[in-house]
Protein backbone atom coordinates (compact mmCIF):
# COMPACT_ATOMS: atom_id res chain seq x y z
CA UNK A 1 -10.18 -12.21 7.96
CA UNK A 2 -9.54 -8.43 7.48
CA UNK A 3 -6.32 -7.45 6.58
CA UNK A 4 -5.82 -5.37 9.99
CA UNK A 5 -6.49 -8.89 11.40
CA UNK A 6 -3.78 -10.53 9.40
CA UNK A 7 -1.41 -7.82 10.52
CA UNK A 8 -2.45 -8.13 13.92
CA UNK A 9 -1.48 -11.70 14.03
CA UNK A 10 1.53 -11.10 12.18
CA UNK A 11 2.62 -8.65 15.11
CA UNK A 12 1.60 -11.01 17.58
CA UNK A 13 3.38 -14.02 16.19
CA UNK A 14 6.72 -11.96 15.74
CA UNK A 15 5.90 -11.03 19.78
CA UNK A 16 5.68 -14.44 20.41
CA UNK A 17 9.04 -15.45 18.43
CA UNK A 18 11.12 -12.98 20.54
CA UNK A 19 13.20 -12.77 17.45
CA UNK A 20 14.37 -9.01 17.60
CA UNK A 21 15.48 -9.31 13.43
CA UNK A 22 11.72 -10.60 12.36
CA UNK A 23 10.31 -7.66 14.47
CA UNK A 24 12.69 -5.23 12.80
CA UNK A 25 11.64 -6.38 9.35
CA UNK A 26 7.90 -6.44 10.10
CA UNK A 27 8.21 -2.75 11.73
CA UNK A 28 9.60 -1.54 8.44
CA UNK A 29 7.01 -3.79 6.21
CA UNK A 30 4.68 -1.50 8.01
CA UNK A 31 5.84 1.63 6.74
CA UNK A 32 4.69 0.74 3.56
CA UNK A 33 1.15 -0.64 3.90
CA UNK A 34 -1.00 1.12 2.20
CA UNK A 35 -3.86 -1.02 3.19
CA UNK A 36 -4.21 0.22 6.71
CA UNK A 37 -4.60 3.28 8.10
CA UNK A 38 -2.18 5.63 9.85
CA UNK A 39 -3.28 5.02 12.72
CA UNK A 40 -3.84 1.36 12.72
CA UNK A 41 0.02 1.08 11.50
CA UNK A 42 0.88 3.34 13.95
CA UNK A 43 -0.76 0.78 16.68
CA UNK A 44 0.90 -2.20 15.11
CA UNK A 45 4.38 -0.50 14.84
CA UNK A 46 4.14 0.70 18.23
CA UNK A 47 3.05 -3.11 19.75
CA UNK A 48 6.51 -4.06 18.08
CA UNK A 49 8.69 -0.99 19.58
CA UNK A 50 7.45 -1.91 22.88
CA UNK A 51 8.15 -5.51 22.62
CA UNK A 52 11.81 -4.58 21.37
CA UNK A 53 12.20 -2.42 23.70
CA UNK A 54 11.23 -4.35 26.51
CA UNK A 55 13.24 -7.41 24.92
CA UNK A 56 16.33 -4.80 25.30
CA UNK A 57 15.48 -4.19 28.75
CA UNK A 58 15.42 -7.94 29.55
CA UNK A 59 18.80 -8.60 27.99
CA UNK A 60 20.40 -6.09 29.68
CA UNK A 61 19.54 -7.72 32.92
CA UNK A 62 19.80 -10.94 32.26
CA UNK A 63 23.16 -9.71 31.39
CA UNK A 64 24.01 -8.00 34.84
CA UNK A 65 22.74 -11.35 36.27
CA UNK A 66 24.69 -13.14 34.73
CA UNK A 67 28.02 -10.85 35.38
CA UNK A 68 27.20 -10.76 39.15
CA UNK A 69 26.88 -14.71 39.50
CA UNK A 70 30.16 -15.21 38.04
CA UNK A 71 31.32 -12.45 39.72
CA UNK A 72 33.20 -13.20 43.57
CA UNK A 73 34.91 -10.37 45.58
CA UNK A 74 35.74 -8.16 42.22
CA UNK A 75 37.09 -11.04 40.24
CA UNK A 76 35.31 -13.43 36.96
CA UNK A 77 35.64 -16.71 38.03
C-alpha cells in the first residue's frame, strides 16, 4: 500500500468517525508530509474541510430543529 493510500484511508476513516477534533488533527498532520505531493495533500486536506464544513452545516440545523420542536407560540417548553 502506497503511502497516498494510507493517507487516503486515514481521511476516510476520520470522515467516517464524524469526530470534528480527529479531522482537525489529521488536517494539520498534513501540513507536514513531506511524502506526498502538494497537490495530493492539498486533495486530502480539502476532503477533510469539506467534511467539517458540512458537519458544521448539519449541526447548525439539527440545532434549529431542535429549537423549533421545543419551541410553542414564542415560548421553550
Amino acid at each position: 500500500m502506497s503511502h497516498l493510500d494510507e493517507i487516503s484511508a486515514r481521511v476516510d476513516a476520520a470522515i467516517d468517525e464524524g469526530v470534528i477534533a480527529h479531522m482537525n488533527e489529521l488536517l494539520i498532520a498534513l501540513s507536514d508530509d513531506a511524502a506526498l505531493s502538494r497537490e495530493e495533500r492539498y486533495a486530502q486536506q480539502q476532503r477533510l474541510r469539506t467534511a467539517i464544513a458540512h458537519h458544521g452545516r448539519q449541526h447548525k440545523e439539527d440545532m434549529e430543529a431542535r429549537r423549533e420542536l421545543l419551541t410553542r407560540g414564542g415560548t421553550i417548553i
